[in-house]
C-alpha atoms as a PDB file:
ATOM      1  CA  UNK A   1      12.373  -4.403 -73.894  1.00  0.00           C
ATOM      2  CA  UNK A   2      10.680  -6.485 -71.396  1.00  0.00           C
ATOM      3  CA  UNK A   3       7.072  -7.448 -71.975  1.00  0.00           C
ATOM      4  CA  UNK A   4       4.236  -5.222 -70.421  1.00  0.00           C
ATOM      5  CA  UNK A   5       2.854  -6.909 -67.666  1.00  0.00           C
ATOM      6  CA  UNK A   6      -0.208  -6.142 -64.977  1.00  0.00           C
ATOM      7  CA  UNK A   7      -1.315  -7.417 -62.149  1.00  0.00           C
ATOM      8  CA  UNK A   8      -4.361  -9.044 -61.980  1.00  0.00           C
ATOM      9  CA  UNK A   9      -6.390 -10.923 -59.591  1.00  0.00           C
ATOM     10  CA  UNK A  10      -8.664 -14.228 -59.844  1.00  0.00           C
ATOM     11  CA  UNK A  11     -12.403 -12.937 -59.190  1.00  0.00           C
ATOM     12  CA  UNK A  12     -13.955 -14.101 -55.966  1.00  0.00           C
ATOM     13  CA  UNK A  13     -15.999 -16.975 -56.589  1.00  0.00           C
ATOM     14  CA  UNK A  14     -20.080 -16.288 -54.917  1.00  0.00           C
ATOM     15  CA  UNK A  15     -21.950 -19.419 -53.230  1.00  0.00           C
ATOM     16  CA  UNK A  16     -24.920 -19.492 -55.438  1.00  0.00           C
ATOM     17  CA  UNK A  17     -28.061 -17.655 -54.067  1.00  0.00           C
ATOM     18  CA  UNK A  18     -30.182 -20.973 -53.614  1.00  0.00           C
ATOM     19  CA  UNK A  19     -30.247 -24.173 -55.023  1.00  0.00           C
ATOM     20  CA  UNK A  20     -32.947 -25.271 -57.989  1.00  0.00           C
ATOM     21  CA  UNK A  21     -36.007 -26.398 -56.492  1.00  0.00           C
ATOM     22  CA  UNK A  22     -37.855 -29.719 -57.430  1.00  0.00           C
ATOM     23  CA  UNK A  23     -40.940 -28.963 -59.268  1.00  0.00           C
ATOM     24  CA  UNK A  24     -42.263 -31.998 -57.765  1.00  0.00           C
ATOM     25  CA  UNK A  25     -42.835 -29.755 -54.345  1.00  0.00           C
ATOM     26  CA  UNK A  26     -45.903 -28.672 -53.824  1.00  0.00           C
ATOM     27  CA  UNK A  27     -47.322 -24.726 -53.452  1.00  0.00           C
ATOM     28  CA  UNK A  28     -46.878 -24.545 -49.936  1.00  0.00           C
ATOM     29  CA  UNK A  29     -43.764 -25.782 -49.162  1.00  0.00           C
ATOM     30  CA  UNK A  30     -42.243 -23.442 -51.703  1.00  0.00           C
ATOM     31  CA  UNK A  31     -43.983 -20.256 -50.343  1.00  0.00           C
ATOM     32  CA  UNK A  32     -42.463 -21.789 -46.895  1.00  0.00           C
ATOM     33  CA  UNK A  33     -39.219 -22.137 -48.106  1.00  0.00           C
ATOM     34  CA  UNK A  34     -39.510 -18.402 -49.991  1.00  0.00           C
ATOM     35  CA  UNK A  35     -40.774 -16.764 -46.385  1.00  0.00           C
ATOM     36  CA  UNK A  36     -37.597 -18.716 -44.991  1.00  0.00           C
ATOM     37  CA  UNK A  37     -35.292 -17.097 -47.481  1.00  0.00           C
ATOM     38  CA  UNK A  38     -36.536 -13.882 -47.228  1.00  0.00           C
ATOM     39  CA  UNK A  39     -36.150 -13.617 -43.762  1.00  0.00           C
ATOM     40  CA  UNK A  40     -32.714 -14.933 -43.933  1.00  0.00           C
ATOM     41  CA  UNK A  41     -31.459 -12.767 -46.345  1.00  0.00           C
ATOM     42  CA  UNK A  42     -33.016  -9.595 -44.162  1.00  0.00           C
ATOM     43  CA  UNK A  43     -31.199 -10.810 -41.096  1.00  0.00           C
ATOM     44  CA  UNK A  44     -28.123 -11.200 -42.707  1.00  0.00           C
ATOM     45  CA  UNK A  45     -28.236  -7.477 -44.048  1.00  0.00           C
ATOM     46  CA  UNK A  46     -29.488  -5.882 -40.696  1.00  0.00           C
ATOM     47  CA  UNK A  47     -26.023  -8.273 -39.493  1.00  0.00           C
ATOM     48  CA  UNK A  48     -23.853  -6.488 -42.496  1.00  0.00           C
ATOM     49  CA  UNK A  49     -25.271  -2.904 -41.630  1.00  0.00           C
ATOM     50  CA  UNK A  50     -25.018  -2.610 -37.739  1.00  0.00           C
ATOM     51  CA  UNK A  51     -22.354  -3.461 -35.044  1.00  0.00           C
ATOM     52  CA  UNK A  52     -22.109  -6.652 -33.470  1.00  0.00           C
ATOM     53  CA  UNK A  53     -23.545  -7.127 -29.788  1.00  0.00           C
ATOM     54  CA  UNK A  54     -20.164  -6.890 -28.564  1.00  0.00           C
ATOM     55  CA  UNK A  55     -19.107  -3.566 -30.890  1.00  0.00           C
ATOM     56  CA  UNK A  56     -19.577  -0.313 -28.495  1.00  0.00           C
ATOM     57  CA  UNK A  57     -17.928   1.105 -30.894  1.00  0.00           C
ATOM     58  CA  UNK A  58     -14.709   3.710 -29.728  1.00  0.00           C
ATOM     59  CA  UNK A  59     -15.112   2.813 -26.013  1.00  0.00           C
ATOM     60  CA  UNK A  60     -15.082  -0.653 -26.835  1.00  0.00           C
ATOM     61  CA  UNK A  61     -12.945  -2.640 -24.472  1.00  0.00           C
ATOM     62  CA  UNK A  62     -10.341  -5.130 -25.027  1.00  0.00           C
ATOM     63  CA  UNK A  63     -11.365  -8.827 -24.091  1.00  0.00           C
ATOM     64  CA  UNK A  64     -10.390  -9.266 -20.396  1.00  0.00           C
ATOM     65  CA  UNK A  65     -11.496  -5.557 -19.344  1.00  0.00           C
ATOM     66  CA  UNK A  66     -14.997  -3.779 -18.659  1.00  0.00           C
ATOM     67  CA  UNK A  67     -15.934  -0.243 -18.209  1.00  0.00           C
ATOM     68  CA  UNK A  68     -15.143   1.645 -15.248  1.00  0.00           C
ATOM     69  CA  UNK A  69     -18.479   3.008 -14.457  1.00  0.00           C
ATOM     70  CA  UNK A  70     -17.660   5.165 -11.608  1.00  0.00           C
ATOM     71  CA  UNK A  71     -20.142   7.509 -13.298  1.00  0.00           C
ATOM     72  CA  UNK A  72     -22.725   6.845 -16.026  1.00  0.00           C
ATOM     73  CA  UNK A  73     -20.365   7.882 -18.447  1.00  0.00           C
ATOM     74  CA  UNK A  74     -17.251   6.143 -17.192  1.00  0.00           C
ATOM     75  CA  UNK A  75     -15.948   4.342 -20.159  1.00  0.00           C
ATOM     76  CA  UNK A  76     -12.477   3.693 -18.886  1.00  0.00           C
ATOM     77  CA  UNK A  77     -11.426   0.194 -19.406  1.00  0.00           C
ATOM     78  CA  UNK A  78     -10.378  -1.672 -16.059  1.00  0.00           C
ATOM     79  CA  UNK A  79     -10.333  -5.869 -15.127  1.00  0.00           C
ATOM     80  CA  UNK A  80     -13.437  -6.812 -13.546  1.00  0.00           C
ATOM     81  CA  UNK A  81     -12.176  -6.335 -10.041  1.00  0.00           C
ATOM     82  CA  UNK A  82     -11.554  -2.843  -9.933  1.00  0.00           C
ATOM     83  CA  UNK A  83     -15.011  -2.025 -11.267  1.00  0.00           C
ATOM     84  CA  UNK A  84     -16.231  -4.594  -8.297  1.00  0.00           C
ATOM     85  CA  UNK A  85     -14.570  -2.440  -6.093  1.00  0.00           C
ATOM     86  CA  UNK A  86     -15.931   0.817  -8.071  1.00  0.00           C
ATOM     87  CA  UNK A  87     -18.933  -0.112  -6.868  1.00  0.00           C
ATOM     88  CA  UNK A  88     -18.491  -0.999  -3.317  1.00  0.00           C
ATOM     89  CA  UNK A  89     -16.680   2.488  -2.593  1.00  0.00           C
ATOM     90  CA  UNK A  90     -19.826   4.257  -4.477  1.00  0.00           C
ATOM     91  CA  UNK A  91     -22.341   2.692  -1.818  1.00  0.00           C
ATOM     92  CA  UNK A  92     -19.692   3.670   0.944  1.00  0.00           C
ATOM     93  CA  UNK A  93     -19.770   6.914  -0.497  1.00  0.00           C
ATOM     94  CA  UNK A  94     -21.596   9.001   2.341  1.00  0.00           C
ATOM     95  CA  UNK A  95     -20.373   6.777   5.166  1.00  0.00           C
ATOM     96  CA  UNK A  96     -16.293   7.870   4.333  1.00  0.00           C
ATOM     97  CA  UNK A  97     -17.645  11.566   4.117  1.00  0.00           C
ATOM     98  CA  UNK A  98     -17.072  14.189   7.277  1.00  0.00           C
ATOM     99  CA  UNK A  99     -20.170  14.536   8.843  1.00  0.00           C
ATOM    100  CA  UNK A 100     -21.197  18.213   7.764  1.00  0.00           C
ATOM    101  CA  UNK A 101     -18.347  18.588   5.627  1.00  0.00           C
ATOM    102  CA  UNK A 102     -16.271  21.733   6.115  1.00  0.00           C
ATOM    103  CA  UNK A 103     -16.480  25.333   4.867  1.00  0.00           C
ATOM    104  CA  UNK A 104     -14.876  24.670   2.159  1.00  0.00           C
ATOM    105  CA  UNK A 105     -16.556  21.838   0.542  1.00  0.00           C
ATOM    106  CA  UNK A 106     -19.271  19.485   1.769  1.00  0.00           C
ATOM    107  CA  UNK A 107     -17.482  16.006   0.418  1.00  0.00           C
ATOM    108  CA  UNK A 108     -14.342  17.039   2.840  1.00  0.00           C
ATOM    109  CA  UNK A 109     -13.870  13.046   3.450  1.00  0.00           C
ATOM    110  CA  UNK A 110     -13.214  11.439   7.013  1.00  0.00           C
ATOM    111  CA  UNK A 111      -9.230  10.178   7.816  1.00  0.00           C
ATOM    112  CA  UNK A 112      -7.795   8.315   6.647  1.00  0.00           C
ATOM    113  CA  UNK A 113      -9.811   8.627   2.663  1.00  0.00           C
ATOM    114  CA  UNK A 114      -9.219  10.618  -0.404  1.00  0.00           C
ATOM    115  CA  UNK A 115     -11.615  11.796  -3.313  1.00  0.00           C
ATOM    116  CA  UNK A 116     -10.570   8.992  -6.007  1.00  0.00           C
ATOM    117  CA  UNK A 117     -11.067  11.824  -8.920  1.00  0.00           C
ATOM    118  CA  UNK A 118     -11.324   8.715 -11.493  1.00  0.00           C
ATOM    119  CA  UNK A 119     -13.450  11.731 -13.710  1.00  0.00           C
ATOM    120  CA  UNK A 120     -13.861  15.564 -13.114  1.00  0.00           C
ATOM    121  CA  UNK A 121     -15.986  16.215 -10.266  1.00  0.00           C
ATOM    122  CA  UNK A 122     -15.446  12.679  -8.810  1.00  0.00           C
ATOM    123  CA  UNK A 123     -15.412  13.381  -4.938  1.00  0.00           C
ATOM    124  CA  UNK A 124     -16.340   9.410  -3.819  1.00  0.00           C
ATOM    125  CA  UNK A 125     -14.278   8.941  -0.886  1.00  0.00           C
ATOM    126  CA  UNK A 126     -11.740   6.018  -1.301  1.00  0.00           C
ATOM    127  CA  UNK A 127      -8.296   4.974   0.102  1.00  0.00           C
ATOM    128  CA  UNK A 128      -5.042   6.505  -1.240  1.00  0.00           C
ATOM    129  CA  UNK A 129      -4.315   3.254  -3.017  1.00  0.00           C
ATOM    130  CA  UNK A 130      -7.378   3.500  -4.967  1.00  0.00           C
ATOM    131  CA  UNK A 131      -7.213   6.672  -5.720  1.00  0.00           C
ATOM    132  CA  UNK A 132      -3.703   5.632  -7.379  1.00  0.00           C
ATOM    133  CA  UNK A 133      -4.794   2.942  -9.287  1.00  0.00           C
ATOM    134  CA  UNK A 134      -7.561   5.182 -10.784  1.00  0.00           C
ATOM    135  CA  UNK A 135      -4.934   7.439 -12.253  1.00  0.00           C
ATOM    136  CA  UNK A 136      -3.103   4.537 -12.941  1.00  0.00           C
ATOM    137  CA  UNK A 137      -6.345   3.167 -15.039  1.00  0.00           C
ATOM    138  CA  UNK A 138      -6.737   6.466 -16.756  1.00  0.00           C
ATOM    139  CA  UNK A 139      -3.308   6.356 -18.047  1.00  0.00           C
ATOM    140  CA  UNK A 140      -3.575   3.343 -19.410  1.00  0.00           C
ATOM    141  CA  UNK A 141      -7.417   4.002 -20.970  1.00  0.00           C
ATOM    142  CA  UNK A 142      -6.316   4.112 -24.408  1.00  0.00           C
ATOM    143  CA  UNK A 143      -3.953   0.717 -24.701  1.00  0.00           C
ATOM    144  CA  UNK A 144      -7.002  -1.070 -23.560  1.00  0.00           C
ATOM    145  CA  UNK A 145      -9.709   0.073 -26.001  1.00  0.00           C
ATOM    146  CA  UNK A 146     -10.266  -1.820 -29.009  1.00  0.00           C
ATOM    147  CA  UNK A 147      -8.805   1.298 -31.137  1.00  0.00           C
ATOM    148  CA  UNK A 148      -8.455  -1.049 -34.190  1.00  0.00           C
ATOM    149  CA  UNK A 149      -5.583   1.345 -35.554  1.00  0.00           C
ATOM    150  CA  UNK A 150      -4.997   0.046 -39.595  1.00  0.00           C
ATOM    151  CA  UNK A 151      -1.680   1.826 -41.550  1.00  0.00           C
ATOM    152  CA  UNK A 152       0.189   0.588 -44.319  1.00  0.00           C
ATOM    153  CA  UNK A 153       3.839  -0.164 -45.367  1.00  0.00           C
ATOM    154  CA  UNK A 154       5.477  -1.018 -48.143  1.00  0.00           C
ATOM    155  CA  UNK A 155       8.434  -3.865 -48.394  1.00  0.00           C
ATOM    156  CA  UNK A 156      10.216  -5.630 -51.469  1.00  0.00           C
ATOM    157  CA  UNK A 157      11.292  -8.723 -52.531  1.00  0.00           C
ATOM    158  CA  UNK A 158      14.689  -9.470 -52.053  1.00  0.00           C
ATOM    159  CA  UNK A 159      16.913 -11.613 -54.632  1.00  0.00           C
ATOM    160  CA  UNK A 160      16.675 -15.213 -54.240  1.00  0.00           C
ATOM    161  CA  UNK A 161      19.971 -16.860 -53.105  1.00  0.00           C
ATOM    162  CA  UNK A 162      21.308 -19.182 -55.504  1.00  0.00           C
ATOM    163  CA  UNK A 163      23.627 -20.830 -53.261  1.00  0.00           C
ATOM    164  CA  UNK A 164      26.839 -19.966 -55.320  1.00  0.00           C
ATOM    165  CA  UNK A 165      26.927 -16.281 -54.153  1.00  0.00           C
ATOM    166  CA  UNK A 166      24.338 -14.946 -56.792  1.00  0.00           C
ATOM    167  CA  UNK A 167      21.254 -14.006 -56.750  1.00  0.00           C
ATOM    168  CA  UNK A 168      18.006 -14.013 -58.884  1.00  0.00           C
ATOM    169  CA  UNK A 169      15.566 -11.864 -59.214  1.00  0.00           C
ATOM    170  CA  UNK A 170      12.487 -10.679 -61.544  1.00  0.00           C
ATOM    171  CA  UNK A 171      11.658  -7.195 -63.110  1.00  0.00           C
ATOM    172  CA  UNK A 172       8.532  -6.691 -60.477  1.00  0.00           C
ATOM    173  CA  UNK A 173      10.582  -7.535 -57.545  1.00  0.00           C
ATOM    174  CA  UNK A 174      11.843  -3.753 -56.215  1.00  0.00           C
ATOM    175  CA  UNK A 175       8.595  -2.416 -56.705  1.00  0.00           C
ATOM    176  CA  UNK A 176       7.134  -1.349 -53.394  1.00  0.00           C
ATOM    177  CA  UNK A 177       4.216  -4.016 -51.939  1.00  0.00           C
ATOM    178  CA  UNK A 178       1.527  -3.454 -49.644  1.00  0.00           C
ATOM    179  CA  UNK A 179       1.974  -4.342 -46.237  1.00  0.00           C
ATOM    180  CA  UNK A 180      -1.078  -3.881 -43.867  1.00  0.00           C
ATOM    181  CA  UNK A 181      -0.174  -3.141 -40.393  1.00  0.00           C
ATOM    182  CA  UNK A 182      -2.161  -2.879 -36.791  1.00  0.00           C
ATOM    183  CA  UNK A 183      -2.520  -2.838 -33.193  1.00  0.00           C
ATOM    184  CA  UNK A 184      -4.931  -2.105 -30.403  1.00  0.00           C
ATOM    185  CA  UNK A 185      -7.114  -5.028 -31.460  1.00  0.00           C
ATOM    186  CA  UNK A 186      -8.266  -8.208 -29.261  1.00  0.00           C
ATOM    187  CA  UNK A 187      -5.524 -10.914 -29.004  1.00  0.00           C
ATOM    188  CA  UNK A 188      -6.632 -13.601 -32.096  1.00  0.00           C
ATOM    189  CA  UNK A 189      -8.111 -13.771 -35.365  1.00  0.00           C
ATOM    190  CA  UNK A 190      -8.303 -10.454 -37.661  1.00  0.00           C
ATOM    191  CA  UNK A 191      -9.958 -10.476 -41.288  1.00  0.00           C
ATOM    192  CA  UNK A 192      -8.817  -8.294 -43.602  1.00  0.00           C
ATOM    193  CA  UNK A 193     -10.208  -6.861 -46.830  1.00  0.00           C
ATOM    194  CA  UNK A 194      -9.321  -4.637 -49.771  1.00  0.00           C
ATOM    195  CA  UNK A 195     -11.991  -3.425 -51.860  1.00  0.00           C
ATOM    196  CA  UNK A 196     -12.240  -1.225 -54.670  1.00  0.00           C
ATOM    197  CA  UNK A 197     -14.081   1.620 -54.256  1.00  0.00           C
ATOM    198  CA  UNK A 198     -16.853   0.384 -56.378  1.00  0.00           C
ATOM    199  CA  UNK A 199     -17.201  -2.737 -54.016  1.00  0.00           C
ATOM    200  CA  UNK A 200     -15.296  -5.724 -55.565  1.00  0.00           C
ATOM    201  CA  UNK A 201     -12.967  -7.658 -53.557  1.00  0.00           C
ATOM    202  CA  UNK A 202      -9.057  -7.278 -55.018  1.00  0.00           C
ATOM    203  CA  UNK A 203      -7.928  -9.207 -51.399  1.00  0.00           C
ATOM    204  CA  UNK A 204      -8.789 -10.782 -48.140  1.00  0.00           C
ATOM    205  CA  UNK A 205      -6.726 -12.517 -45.619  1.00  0.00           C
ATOM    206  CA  UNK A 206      -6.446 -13.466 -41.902  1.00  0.00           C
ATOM    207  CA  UNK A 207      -4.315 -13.317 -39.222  1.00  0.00           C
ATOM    208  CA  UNK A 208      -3.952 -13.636 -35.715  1.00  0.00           C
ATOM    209  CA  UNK A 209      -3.185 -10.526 -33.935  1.00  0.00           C
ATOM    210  CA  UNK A 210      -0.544 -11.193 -30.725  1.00  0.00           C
ATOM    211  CA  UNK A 211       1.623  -9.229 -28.067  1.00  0.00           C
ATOM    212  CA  UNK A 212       4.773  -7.062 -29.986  1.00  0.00           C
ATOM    213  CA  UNK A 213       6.236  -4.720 -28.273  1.00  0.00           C
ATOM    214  CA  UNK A 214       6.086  -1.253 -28.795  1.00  0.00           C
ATOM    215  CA  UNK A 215       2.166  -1.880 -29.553  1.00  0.00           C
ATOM    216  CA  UNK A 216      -1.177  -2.000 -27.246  1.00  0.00           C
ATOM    217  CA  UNK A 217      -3.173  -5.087 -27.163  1.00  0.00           C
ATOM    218  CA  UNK A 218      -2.946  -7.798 -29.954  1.00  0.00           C
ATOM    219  CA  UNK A 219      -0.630  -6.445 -32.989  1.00  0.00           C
ATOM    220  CA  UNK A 220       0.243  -7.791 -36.527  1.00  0.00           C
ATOM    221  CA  UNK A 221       1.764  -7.209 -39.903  1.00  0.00           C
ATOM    222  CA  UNK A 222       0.700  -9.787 -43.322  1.00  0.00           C
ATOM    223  CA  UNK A 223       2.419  -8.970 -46.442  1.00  0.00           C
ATOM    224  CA  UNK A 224      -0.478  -8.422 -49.316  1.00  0.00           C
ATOM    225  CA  UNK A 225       1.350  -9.249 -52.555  1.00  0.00           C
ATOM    226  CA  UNK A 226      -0.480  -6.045 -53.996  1.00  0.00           C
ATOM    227  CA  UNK A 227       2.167  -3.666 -56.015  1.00  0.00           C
ATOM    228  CA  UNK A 228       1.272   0.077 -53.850  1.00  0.00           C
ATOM    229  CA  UNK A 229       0.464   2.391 -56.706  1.00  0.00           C
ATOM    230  CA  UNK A 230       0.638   5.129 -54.609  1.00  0.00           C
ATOM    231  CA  UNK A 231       1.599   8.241 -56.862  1.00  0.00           C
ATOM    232  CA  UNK A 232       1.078  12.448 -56.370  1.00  0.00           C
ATOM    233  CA  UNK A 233      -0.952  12.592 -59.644  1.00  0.00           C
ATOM    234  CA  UNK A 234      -3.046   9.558 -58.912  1.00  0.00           C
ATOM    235  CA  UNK A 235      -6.124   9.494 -57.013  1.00  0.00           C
ATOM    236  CA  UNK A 236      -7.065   6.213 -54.289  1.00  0.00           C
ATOM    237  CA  UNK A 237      -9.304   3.767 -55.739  1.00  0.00           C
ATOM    238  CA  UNK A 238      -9.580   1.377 -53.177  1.00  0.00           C
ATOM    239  CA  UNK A 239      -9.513   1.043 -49.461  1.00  0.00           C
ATOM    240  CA  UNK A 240      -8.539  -1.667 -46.925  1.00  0.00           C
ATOM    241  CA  UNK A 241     -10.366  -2.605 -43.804  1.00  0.00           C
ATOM    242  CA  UNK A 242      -9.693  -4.752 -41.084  1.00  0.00           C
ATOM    243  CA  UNK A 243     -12.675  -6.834 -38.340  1.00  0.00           C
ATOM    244  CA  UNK A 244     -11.713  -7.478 -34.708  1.00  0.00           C
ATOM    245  CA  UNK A 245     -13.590 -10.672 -34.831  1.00  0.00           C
ATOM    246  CA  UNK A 246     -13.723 -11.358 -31.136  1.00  0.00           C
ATOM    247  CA  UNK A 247     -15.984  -7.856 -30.712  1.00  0.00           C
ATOM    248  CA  UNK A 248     -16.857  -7.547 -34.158  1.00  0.00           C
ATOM    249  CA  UNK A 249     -15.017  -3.878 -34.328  1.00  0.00           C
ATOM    250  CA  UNK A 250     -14.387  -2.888 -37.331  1.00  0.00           C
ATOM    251  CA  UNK A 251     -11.151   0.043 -38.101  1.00  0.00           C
ATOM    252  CA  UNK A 252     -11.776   2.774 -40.451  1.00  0.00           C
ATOM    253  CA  UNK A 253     -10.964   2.662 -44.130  1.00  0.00           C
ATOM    254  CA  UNK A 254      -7.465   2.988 -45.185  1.00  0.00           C
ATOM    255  CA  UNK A 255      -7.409   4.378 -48.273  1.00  0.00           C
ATOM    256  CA  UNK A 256      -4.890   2.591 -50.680  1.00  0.00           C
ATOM    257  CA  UNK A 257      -4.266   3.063 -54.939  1.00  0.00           C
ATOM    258  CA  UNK A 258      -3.687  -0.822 -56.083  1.00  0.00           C
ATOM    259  CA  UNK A 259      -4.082  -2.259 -60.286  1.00  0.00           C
ATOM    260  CA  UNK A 260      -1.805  -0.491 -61.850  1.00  0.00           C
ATOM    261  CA  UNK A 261       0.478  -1.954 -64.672  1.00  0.00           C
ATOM    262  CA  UNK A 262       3.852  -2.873 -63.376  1.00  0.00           C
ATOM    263  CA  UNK A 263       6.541  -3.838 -66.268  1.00  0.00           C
END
């Protein structure tokens, strides 16, 4: 019978709160440095506990794009162009309209413009080509948020080739791994973390999301080396996250069962 084995991780190592003061200092510069420290460390949790300035969280746009704003609640992601132009046709607005309207509606525009209908109830007068592009933009609204979509797969490690038409291999080695998977994030660096549910660290990594097809905005796979515990009669005890660091998005928790003993 093969030995019992589990998996088990090194702890994460914590930078030391502060470093040993010189008893030499005097009174004040110690209450100095003290007020210094405590204001650091309350910055840096109001930093952990809220959104960074660039995290508008769901309608947050990918880097390169900007809301809409053909209303105050336009949150449709466009290049900075079109929402130039957004604004130039809403000042236009009542200079493209019919003068008295019609019977039938009083934003009847003049010849050769169109209501652009970007959102319900959007009757700014624009030409036919913007009005296309706007339908064009809302198609597209989605792909260009900064979703920060997060799923899992599982892969296995495949027998090493010997060179002689063998192959080697260890027990562990068909036992499903966690892969962490995602897309709609901004091209470049992602951080990813797995926590227990209790709060320690079992993994962290980074990689650098880029174009794949099939998938909207910066995409990317990394390989974990976590065994997926995943089993009917056995409840999650850990989750994995994932930061857009160019916004500071974070995705939502994914939840995952890791630490069990593999033989």
């Amino acid at each position: 019978m093969r030995a019992f084995r589990e998996l088990w991780r090194r702890p994460v190592t914590e930078p030391a709160a502060g470093r040993e003061c010189n008893a030499r200092r005097s009174s004040r510069l110690l209450l100095s440095l003290g007020a210094v420290t405590a204001i650091t460390a309350t910055a840096t949790a109001a930093t952990v506990g809220t959104a960074s300035a660039d995290d508008f969280g769901p309608d947050t746009c990918r880097q390169g794009y900007v809301w809409r704003e053909a209303t105050p609640t336009d949150r449709v992601c466009v290049t900075p162009a079109v929402r130039s132009q957004t604004r130039a046709d809403n000042r236009a607005a009542v200079s493209r309209r019919a003068p008295g309207g019609d019977p039938f509606d009083p934003d009847t525009c003049m010849v050769p413009y169109v209501w652009r209908e970007a959102v319900r109830g959007d009757h700014v007068c624009v030409t036919t080509a913007t009005r296309a592009r706007a339908a064009r933009d809302n198609a597209l609204a989605a792909d260009r948020k900064v979703a920060a979509r997060l799923w899992k797969t599982n892969y296995t490690i495949p027998p090493r080739d010997n060179g002689d038409g063998t192959g080697t291999g260890v027990s562990t080695d068909d036992i499903p791994r966690i892969k962490l998977n995602g897309d709609h994030y901004n091209f470049g660096e992602v951080r990813l973390y797995i926590r227990y549910n209790f709060g320690r660290l079992a993994w962290s990594g980074t990689v650098t999301a880029r174009p794949q097809p099939g998938h909207a905005g910066g995409a990317w796979g990394v390989r974990t080396g976590l065994f997926d515990c995943s089993r009917a009669d056995r409840p999650n005890n850990a989750y994995a996250r994932a930061r857009d660091v160019v916004s500071g998005r974070w995705s939502p928790r994914l939840p995952l069962s890791i630490g069990c003993p593999v033989f």
